[in-house]
N, C-alpha and C. Protein backbone atom coordinates (compact mmCIF):
# COMPACT_ATOMS: atom_id res chain seq x y z
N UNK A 1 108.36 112.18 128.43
CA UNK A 1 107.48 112.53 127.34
C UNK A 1 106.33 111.53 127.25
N UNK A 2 105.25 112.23 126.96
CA UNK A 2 104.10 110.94 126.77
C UNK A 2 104.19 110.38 125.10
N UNK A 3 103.36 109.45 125.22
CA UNK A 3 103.50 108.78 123.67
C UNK A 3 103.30 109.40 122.45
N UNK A 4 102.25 110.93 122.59
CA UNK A 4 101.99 111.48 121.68
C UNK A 4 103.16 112.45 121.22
N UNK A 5 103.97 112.79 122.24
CA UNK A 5 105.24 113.81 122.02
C UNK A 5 106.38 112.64 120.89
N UNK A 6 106.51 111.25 121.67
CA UNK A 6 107.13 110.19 120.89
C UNK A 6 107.11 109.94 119.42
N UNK A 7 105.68 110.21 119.13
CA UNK A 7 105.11 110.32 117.68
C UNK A 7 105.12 111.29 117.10
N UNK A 8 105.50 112.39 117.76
CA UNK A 8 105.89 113.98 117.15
C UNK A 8 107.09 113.82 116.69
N UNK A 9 108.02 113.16 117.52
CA UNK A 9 109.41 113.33 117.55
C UNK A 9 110.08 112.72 116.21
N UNK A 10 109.60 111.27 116.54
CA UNK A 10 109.71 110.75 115.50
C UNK A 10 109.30 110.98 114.15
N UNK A 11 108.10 111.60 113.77
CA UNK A 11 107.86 112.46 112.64
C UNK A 11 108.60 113.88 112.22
N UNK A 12 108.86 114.24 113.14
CA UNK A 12 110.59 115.19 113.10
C UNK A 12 111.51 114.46 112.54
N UNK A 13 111.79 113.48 113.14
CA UNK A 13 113.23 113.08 112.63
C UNK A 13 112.87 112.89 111.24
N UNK A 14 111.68 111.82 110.83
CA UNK A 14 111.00 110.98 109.61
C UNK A 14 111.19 112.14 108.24
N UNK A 15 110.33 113.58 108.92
CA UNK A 15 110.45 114.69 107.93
C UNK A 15 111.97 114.99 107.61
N UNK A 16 113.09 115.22 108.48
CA UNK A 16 114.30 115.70 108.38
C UNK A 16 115.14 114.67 107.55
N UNK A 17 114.73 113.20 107.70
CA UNK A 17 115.24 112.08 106.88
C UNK A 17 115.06 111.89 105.88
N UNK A 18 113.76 112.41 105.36
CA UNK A 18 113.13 112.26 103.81
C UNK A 18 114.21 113.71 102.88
N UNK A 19 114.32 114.80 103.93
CA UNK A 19 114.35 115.95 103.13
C UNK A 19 115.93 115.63 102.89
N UNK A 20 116.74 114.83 103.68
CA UNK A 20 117.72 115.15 103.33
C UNK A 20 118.14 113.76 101.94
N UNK A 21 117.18 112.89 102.13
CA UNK A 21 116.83 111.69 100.68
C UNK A 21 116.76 112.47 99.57
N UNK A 22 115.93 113.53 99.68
CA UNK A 22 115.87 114.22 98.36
C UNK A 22 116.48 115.56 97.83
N UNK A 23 117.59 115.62 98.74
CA UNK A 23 118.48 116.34 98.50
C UNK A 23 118.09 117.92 99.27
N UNK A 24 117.25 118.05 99.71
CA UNK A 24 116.58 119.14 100.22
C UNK A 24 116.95 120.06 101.45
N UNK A 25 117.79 119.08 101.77
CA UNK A 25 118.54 119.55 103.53
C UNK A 25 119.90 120.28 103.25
N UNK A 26 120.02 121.52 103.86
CA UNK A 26 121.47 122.70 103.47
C UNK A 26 122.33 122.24 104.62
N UNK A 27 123.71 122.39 103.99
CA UNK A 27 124.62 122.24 104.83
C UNK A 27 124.92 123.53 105.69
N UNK A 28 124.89 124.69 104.92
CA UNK A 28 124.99 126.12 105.65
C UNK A 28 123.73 126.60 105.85
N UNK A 29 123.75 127.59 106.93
CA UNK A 29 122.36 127.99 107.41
C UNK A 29 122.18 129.18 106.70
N UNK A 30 121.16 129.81 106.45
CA UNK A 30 120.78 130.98 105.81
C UNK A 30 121.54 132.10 106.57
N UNK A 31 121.98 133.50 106.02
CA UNK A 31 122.06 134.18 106.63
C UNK A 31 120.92 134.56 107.78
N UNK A 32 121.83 135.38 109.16
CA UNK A 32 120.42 135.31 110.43
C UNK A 32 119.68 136.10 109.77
N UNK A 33 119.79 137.40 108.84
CA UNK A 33 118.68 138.19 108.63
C UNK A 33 117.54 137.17 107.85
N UNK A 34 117.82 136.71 106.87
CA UNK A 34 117.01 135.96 106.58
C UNK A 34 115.94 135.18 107.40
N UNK A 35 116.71 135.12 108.84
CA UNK A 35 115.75 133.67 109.41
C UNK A 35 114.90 134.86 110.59
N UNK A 36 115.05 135.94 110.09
CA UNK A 36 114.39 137.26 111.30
C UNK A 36 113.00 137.84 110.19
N UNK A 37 112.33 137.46 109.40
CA UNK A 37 111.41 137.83 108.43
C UNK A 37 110.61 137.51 109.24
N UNK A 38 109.46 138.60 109.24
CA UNK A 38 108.20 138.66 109.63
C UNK A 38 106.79 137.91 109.12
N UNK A 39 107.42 137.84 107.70
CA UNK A 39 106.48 136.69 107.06
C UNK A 39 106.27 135.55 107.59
N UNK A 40 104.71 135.47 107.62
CA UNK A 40 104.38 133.76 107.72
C UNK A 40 105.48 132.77 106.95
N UNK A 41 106.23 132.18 107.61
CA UNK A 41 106.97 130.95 107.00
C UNK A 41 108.38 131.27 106.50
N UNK A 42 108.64 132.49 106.60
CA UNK A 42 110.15 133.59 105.85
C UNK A 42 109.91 133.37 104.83
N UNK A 43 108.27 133.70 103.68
CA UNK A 43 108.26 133.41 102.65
C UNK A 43 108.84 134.04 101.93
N UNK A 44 109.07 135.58 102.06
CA UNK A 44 109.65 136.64 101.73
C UNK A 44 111.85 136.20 101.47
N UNK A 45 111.92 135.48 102.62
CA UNK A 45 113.18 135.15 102.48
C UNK A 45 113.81 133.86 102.62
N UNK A 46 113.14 133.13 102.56
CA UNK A 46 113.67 131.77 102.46
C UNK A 46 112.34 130.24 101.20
N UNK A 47 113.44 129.38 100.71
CA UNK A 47 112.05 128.60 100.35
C UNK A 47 111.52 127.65 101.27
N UNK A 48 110.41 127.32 100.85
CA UNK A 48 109.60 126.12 101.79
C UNK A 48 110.54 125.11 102.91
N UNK A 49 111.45 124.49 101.78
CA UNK A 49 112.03 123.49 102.82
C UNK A 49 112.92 124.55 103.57
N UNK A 50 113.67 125.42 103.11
CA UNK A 50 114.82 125.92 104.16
C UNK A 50 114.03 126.47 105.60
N UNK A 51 112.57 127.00 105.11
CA UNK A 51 111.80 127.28 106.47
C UNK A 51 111.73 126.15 107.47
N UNK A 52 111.67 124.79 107.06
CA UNK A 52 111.35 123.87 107.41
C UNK A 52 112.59 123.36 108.02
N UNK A 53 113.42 123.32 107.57
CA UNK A 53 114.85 122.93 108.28
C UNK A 53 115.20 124.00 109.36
N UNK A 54 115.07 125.17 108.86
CA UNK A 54 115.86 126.50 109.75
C UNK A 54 115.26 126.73 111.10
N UNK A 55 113.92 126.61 110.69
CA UNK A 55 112.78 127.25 111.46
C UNK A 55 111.95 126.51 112.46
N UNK A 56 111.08 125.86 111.20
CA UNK A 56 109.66 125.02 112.19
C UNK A 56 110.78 123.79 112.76
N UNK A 57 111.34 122.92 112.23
CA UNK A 57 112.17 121.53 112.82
C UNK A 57 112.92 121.85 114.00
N UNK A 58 113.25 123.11 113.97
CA UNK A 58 114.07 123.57 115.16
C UNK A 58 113.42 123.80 116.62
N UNK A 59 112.58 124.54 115.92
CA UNK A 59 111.37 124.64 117.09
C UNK A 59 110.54 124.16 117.74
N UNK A 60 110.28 123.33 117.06
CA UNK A 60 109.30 121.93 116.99
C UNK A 60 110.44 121.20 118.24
N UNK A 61 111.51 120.67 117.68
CA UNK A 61 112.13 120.09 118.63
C UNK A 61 112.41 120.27 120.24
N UNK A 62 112.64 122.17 119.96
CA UNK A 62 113.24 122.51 120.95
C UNK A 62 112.04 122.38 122.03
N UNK A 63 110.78 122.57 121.36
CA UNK A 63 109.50 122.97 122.36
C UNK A 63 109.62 121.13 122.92
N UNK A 64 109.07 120.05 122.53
CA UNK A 64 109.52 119.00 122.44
C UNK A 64 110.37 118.75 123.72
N UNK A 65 111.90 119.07 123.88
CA UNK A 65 112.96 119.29 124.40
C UNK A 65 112.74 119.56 125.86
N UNK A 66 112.02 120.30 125.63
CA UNK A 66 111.99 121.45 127.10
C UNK A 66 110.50 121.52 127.50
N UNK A 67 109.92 120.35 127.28
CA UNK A 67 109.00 120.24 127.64
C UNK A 67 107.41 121.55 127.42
N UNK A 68 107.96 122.08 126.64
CA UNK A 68 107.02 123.38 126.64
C UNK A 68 105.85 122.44 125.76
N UNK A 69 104.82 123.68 126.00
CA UNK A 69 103.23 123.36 125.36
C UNK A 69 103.82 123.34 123.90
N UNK A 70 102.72 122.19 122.84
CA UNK A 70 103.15 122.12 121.57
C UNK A 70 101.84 122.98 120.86
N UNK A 71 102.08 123.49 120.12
CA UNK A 71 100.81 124.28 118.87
C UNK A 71 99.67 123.19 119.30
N UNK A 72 98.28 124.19 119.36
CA UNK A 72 97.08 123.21 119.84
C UNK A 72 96.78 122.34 118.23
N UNK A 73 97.02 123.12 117.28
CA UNK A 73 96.67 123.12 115.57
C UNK A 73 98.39 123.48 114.78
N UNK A 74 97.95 122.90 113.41
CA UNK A 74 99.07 122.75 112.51
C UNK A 74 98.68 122.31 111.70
N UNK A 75 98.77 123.48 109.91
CA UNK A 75 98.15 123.37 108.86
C UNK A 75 99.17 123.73 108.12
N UNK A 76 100.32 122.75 107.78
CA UNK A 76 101.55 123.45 106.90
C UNK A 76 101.46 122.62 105.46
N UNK A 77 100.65 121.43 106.12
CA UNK A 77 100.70 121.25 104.70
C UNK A 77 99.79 121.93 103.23
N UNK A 78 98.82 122.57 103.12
CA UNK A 78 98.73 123.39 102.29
C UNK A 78 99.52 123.98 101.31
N UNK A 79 100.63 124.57 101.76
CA UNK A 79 101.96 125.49 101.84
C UNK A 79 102.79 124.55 101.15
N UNK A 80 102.97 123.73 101.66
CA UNK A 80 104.07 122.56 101.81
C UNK A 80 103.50 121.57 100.27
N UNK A 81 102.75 121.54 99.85
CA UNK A 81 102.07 121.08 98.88
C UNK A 81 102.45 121.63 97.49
N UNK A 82 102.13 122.77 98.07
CA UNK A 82 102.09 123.99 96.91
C UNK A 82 103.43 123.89 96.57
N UNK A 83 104.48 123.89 97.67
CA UNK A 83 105.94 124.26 97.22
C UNK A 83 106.32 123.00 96.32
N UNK A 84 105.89 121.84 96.99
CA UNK A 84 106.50 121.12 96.61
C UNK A 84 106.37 120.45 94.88
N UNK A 85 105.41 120.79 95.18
CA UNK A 85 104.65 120.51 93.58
C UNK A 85 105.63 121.50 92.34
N UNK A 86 105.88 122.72 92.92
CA UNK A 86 106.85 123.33 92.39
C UNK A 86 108.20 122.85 91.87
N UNK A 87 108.53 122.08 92.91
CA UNK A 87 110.26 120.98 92.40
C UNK A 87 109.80 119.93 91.29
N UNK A 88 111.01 120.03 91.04
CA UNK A 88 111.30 118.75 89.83
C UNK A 88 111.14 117.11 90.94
N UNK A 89 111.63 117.09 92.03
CA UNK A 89 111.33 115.97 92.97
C UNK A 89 110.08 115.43 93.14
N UNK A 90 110.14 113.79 93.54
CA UNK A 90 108.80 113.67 93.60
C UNK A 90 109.08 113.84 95.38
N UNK A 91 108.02 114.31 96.33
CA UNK A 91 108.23 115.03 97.28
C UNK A 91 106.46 113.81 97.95
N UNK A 92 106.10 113.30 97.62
CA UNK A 92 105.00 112.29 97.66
C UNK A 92 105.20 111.65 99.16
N UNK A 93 106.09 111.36 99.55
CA UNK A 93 106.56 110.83 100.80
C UNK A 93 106.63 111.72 102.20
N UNK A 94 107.58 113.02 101.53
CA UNK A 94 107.89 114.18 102.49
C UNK A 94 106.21 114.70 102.74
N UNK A 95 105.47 114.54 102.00
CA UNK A 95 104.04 115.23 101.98
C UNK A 95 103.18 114.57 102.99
N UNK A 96 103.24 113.49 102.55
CA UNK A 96 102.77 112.58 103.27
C UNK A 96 103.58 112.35 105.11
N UNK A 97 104.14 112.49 105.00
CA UNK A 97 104.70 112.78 106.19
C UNK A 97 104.41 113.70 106.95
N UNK A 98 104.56 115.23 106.55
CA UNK A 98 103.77 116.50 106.80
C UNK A 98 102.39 116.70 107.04
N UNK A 99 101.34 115.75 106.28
CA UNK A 99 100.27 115.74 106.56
C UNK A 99 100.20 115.11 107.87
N UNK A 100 100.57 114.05 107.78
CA UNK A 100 100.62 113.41 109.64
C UNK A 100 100.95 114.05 110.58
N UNK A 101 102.02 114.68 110.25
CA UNK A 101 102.12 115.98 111.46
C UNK A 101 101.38 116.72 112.36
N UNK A 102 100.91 117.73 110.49
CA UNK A 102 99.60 118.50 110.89
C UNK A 102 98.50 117.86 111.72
N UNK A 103 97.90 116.25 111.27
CA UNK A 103 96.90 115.68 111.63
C UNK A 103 97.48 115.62 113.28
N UNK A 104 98.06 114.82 113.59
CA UNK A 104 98.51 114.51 115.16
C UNK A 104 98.89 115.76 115.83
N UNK A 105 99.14 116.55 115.52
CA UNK A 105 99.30 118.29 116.18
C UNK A 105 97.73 118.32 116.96
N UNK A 106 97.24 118.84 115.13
CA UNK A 106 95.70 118.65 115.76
C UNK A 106 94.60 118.31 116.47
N UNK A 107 94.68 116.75 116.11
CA UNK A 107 94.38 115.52 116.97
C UNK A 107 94.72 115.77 118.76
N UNK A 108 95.72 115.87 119.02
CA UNK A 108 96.37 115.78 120.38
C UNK A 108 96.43 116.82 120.91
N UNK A 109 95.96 117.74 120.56
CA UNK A 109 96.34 119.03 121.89
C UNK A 109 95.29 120.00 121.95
């Protein structure tokens, strides 16, 4: 992996570490229909973070993993803002984390 995949990775783990600090990380997975929604993000069937655990972290990794091409762009935090602002949590950290993401997605490919 080159250094920029290193700094992906690690912002994977960083995001998955915060979410599970604030209680945000499920022990059971959604039902599969749920994780088969056509909606941008399974907005329709899942919330923000469970997309984020179920979905993008998984994928993110796996592409990562197996060496595949990563997204040239990545704009979740918008989304990710919005939700979070929604919880009683302060989510200030996880956000901030997410924004780096997006930025170095961007940045690098």
């Amino acid at each position: 992996m080159e250094k920029v995949e290193y700094q992906i990775a690690d912002l994977l783990l960083a995001i998955e570490t915060e979410m599970r600090r604030l209680a945000l990380w499920g022990e059971q997975p959604p039902e599969p229909e749920r994780l088969e929604s056509l909606v941008p993000f399974c907005h329709d069937t899942l919330e923000f973070h469970q997309w984020l655990q179920w979905v993008f972290l998984p994928q993110m990794k796996r592409l990562l993993e197996n060496g595949q091409t990563l997204p040239t762009e990545c704009d979740i935090y918008p989304l990710a803002e919005y939700s979070f602002n929604q919880q009683p949590t302060d989510a200030a950290q996880l956000l901030t984390l997410i924004l780096n993401f997006d930025r170095l997605i961007s940045r690098n490919n």
